[in-house]
PDB file of N, CA and C in Angstrom:
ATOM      1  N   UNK A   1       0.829  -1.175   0.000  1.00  0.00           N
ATOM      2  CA  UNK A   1       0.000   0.000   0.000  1.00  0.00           C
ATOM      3  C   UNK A   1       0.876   1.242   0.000  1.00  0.00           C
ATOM      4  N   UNK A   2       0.527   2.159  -0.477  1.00  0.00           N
ATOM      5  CA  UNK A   2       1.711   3.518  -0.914  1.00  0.00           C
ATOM      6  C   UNK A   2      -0.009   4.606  -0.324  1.00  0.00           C
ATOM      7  N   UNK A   3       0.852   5.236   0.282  1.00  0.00           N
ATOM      8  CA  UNK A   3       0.283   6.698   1.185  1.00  0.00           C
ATOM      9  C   UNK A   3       1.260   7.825   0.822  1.00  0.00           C
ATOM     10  N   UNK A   4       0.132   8.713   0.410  1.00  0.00           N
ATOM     11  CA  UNK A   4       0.920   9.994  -0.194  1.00  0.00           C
ATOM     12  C   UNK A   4       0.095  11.231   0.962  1.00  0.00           C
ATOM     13  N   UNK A   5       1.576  12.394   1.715  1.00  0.00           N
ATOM     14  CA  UNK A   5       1.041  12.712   2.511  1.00  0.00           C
ATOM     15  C   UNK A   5       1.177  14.288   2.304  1.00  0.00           C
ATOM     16  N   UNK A   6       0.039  14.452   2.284  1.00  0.00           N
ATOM     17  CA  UNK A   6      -0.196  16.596   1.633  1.00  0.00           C
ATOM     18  C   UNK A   6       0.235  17.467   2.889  1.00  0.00           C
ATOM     19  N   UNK A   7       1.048  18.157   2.948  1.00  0.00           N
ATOM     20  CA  UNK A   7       1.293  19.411   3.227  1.00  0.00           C
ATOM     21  C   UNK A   7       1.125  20.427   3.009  1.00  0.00           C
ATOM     22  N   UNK A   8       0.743  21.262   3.887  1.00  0.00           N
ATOM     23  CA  UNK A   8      -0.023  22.530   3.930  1.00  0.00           C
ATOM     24  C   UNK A   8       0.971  23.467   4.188  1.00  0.00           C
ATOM     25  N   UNK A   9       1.673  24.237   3.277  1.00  0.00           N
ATOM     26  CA  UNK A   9       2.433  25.369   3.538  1.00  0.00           C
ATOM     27  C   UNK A   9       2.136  26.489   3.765  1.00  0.00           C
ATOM     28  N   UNK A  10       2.044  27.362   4.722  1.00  0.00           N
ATOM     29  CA  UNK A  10       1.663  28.724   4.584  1.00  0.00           C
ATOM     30  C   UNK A  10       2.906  29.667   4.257  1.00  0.00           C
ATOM     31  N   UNK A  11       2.308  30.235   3.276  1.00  0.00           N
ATOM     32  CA  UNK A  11       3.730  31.149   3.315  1.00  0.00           C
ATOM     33  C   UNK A  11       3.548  33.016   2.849  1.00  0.00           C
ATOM     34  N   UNK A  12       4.403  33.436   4.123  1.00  0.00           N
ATOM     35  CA  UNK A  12       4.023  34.665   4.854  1.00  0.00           C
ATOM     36  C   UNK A  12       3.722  35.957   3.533  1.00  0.00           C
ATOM     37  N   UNK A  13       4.642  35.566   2.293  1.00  0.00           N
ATOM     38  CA  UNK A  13       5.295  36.647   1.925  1.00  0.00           C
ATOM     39  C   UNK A  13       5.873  37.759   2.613  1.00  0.00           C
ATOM     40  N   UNK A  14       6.753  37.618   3.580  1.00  0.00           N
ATOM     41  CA  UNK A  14       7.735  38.642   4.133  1.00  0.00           C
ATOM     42  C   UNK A  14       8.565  39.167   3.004  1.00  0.00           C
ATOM     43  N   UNK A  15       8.727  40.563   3.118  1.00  0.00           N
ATOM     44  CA  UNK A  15       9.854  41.235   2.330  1.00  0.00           C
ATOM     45  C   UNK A  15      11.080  40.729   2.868  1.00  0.00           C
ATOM     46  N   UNK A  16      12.019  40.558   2.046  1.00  0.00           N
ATOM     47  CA  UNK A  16      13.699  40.665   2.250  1.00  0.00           C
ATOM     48  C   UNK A  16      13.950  42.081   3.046  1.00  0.00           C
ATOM     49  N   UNK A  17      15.302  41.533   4.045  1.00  0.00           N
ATOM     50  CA  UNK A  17      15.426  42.570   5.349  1.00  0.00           C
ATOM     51  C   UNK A  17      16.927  42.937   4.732  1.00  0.00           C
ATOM     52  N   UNK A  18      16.957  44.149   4.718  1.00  0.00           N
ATOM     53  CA  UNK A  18      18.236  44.624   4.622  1.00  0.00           C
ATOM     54  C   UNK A  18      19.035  45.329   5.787  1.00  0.00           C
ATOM     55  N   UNK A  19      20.042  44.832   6.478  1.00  0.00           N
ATOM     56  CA  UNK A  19      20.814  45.222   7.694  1.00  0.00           C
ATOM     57  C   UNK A  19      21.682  45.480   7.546  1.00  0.00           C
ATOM     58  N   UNK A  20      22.063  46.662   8.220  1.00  0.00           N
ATOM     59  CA  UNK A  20      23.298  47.781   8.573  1.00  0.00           C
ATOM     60  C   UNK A  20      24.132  47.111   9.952  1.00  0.00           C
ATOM     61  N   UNK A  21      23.651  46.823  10.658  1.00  0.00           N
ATOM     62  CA  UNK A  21      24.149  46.666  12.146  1.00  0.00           C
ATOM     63  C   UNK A  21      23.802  45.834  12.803  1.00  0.00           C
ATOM     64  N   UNK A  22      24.435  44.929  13.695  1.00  0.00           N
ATOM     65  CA  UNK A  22      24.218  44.038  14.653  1.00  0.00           C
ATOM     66  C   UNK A  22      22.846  43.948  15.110  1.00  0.00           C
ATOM     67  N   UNK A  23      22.645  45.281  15.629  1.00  0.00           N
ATOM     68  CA  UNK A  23      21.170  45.227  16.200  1.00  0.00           C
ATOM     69  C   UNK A  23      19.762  44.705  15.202  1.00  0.00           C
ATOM     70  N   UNK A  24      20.213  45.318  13.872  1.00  0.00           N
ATOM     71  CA  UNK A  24      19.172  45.385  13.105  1.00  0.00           C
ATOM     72  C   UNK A  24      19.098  44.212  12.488  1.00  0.00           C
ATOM     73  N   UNK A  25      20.291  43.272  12.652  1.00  0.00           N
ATOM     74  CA  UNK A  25      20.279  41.839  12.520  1.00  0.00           C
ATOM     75  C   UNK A  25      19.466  41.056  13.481  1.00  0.00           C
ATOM     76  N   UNK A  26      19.494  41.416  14.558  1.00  0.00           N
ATOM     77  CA  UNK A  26      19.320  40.807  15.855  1.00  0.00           C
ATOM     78  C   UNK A  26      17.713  40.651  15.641  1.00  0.00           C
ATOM     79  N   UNK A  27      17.296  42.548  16.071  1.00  0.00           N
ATOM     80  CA  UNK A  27      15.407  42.948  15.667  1.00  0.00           C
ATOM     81  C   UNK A  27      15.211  41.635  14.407  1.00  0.00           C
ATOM     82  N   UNK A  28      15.410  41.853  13.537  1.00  0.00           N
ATOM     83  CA  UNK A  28      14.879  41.104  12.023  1.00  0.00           C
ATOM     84  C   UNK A  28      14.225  39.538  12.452  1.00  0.00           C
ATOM     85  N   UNK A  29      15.733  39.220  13.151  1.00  0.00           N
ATOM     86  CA  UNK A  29      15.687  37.773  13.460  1.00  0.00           C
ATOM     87  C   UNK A  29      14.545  37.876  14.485  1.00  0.00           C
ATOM     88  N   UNK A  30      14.565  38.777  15.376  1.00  0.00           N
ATOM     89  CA  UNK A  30      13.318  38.790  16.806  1.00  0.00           C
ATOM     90  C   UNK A  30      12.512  38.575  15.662  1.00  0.00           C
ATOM     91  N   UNK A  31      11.841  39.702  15.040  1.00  0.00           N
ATOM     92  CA  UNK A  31      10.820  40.008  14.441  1.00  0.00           C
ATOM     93  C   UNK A  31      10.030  38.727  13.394  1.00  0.00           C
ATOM     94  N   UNK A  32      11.250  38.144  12.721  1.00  0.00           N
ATOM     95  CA  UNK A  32      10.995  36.941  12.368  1.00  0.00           C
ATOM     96  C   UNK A  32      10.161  35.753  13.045  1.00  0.00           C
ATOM     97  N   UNK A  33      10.694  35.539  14.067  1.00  0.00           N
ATOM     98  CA  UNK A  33      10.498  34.301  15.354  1.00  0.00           C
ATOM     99  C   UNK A  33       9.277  34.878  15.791  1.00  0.00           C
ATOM    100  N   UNK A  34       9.495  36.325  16.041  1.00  0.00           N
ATOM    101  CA  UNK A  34       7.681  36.752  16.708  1.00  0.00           C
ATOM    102  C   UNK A  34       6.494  36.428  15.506  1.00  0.00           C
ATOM    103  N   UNK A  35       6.947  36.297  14.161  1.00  0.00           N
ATOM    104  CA  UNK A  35       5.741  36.127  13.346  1.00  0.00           C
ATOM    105  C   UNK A  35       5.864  34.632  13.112  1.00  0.00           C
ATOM    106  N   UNK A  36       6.641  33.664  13.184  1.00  0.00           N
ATOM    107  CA  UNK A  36       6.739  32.531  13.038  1.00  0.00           C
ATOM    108  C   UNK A  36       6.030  31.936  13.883  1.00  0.00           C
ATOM    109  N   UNK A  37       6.316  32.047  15.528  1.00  0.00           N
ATOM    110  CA  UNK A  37       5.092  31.322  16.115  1.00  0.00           C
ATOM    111  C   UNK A  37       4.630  32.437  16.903  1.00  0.00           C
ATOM    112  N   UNK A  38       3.871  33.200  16.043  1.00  0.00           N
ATOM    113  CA  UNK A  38       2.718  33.709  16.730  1.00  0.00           C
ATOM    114  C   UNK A  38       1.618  33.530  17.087  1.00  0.00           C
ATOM    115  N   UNK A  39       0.878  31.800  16.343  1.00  0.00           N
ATOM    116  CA  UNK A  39      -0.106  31.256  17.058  1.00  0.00           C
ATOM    117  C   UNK A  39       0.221  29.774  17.681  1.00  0.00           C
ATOM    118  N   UNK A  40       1.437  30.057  18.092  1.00  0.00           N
ATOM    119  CA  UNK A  40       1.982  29.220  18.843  1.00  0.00           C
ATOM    120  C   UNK A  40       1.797  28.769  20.437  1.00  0.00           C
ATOM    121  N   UNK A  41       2.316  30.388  20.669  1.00  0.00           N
ATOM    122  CA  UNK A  41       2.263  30.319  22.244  1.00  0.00           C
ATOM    123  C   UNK A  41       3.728  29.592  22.824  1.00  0.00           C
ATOM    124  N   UNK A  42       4.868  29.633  21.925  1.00  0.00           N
ATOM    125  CA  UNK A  42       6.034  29.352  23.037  1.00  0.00           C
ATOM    126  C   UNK A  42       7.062  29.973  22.506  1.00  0.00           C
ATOM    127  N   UNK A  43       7.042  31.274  22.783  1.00  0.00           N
ATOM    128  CA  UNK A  43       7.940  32.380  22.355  1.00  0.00           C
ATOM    129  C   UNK A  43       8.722  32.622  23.720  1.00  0.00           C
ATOM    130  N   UNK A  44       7.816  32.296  24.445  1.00  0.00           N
ATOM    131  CA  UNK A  44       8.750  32.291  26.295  1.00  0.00           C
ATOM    132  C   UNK A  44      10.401  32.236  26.219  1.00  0.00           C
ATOM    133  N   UNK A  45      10.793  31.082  25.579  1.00  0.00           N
ATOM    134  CA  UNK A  45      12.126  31.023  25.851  1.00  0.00           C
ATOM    135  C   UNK A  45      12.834  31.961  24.797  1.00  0.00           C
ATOM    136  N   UNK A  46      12.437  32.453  24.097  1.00  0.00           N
ATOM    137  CA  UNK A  46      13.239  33.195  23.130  1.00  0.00           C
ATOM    138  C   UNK A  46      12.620  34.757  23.780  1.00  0.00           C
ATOM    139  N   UNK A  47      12.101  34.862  24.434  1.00  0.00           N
ATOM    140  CA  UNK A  47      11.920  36.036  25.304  1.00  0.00           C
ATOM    141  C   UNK A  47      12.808  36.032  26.290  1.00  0.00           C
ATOM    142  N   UNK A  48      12.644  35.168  27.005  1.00  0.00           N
ATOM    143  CA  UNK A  48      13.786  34.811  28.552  1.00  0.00           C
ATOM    144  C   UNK A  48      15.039  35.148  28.158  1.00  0.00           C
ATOM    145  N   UNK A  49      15.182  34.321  26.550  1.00  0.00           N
ATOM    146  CA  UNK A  49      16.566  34.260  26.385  1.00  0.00           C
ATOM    147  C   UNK A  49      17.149  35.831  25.987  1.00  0.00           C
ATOM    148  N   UNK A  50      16.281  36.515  25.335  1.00  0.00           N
ATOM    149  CA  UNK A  50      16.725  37.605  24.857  1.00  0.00           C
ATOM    150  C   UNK A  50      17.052  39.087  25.733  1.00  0.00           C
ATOM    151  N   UNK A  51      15.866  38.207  26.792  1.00  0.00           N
ATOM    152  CA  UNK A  51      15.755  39.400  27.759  1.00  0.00           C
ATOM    153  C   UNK A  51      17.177  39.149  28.826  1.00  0.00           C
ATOM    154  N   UNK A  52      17.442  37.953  28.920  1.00  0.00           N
ATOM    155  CA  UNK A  52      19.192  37.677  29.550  1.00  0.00           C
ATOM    156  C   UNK A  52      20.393  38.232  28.980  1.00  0.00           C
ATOM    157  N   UNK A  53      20.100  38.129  27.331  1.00  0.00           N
ATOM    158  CA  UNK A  53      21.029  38.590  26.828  1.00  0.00           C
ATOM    159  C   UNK A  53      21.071  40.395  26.950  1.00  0.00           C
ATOM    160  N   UNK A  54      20.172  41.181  27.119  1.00  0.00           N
ATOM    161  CA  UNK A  54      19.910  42.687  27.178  1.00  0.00           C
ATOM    162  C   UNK A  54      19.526  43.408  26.200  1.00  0.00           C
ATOM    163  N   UNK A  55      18.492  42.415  24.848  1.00  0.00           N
ATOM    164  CA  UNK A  55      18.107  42.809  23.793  1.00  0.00           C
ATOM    165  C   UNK A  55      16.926  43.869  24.133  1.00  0.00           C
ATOM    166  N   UNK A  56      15.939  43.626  25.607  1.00  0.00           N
ATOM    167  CA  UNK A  56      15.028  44.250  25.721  1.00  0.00           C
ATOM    168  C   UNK A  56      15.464  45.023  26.902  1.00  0.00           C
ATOM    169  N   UNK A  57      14.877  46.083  27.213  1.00  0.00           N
ATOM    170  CA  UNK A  57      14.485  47.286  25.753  1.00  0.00           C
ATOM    171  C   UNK A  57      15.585  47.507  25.072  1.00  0.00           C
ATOM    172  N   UNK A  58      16.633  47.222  24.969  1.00  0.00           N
ATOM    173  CA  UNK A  58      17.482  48.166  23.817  1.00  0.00           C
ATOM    174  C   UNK A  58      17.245  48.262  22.454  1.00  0.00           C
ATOM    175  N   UNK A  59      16.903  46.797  21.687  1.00  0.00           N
ATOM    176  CA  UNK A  59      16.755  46.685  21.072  1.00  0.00           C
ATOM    177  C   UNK A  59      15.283  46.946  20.010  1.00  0.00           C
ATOM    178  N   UNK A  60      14.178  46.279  21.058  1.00  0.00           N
ATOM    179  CA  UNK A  60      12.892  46.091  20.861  1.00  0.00           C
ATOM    180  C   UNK A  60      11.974  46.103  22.645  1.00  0.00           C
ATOM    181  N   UNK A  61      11.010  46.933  22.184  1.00  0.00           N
ATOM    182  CA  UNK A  61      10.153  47.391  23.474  1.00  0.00           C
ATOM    183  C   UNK A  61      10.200  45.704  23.913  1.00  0.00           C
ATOM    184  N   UNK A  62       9.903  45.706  25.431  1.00  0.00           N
ATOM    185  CA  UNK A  62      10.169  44.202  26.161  1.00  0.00           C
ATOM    186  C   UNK A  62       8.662  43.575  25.849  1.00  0.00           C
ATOM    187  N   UNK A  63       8.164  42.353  25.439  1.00  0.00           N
ATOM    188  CA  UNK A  63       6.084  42.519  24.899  1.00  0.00           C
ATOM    189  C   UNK A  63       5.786  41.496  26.071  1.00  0.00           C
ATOM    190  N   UNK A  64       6.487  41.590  27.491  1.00  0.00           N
ATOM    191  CA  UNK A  64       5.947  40.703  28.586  1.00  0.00           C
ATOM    192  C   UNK A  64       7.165  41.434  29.413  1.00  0.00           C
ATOM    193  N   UNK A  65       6.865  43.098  29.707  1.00  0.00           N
ATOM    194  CA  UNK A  65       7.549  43.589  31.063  1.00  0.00           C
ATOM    195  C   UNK A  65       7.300  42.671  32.362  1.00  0.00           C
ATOM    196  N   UNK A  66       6.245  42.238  32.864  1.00  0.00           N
ATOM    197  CA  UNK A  66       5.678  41.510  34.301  1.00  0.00           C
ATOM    198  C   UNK A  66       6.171  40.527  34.035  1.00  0.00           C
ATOM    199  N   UNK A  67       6.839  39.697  33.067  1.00  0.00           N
ATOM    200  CA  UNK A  67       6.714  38.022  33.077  1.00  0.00           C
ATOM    201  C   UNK A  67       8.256  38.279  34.390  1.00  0.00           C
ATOM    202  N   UNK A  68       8.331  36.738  35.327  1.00  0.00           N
ATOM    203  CA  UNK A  68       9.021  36.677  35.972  1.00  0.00           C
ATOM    204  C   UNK A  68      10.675  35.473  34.927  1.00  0.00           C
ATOM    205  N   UNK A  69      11.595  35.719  35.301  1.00  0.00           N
ATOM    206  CA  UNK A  69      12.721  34.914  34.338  1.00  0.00           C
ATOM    207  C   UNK A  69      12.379  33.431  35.088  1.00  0.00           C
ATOM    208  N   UNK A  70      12.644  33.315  36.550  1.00  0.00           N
ATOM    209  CA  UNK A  70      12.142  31.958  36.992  1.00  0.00           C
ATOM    210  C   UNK A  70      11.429  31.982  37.835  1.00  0.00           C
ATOM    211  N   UNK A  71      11.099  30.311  37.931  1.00  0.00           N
ATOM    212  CA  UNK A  71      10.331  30.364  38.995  1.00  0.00           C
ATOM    213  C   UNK A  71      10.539  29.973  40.545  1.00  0.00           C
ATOM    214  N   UNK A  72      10.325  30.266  41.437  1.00  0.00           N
ATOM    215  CA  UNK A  72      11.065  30.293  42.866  1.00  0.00           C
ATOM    216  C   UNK A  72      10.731  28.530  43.064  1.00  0.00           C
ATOM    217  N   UNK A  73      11.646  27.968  43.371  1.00  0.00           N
ATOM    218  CA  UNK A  73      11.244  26.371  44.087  1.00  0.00           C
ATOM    219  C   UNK A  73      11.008  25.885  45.005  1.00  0.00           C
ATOM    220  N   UNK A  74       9.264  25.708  45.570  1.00  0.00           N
ATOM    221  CA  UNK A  74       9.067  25.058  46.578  1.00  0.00           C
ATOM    222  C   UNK A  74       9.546  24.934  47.783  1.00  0.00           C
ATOM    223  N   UNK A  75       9.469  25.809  48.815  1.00  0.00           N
ATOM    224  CA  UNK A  75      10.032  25.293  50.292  1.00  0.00           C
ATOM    225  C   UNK A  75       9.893  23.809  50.643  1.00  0.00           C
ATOM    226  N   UNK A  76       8.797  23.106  50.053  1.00  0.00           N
ATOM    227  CA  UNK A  76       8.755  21.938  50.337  1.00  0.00           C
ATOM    228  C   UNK A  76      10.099  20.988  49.704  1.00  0.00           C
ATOM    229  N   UNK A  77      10.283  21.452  47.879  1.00  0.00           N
ATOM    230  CA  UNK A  77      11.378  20.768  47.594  1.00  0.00           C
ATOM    231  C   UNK A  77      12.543  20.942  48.424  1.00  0.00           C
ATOM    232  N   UNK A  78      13.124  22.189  48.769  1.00  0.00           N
ATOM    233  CA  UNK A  78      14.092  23.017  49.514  1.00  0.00           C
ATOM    234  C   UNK A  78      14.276  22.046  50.913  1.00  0.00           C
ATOM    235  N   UNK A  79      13.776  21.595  51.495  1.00  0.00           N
ATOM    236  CA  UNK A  79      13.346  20.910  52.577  1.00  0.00           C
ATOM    237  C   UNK A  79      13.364  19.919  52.330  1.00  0.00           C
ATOM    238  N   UNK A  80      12.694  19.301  51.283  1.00  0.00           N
ATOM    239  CA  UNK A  80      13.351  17.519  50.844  1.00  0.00           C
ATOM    240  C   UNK A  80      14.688  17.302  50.985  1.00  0.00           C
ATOM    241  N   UNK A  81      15.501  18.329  49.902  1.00  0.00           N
ATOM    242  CA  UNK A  81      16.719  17.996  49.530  1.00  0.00           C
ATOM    243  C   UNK A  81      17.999  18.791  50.134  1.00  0.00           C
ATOM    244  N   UNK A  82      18.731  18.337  50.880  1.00  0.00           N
ATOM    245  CA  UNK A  82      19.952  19.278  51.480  1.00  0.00           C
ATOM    246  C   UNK A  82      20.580  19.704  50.816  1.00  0.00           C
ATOM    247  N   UNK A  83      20.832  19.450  49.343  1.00  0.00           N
ATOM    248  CA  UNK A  83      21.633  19.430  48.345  1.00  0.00           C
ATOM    249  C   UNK A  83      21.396  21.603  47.606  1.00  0.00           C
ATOM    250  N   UNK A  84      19.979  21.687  47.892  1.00  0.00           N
ATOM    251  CA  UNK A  84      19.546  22.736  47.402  1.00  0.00           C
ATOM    252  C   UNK A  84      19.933  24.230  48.194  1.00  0.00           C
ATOM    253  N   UNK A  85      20.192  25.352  48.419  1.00  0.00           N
ATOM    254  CA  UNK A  85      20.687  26.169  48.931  1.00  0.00           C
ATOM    255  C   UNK A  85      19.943  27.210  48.935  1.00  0.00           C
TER     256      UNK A  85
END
């Protein structure tokens, strides 16, 4: 038996980005990833990550000022394990 399997491409038509500078490399690529999964819902780590690196604000307004980077761990785990500090 032979199965033939269709793919559904969407495709954005984005213009070609022309860059001068690091930064404007950097934005493009953000800007990219923000329209890539924008009905995604897991842009988190490429936020976290960017916001570690000091892209936001310098680069691009921050689009989750309140989000926290981590999350605090459990007094209960803290208390399991001696290992934790």
């Amino acid at each position: 038996m032979f199965f033939q399997q269709k793919v559904c491409v969407f495709h954005l038509n984005m213009p070609p980005v022309e860059v001068a500078t690091k930064n404007q490399a950097i934005a493009a690529v953000m800007h990219e990833r923000a329209v890539e999964l924008a009905g995604e819902e897991v842009n988190n780590i490429d936020i976290l990550r960017w916001r570690a690196k000091g892209y936001y604000p310098s680069i691009r307004p921050d689009p989750k000022p309140g989000q926290l980077a981590l999350f605090s761990i459990p007094a209960s785990e803290v208390a399991a394990n001696l290992l934790i500090q």
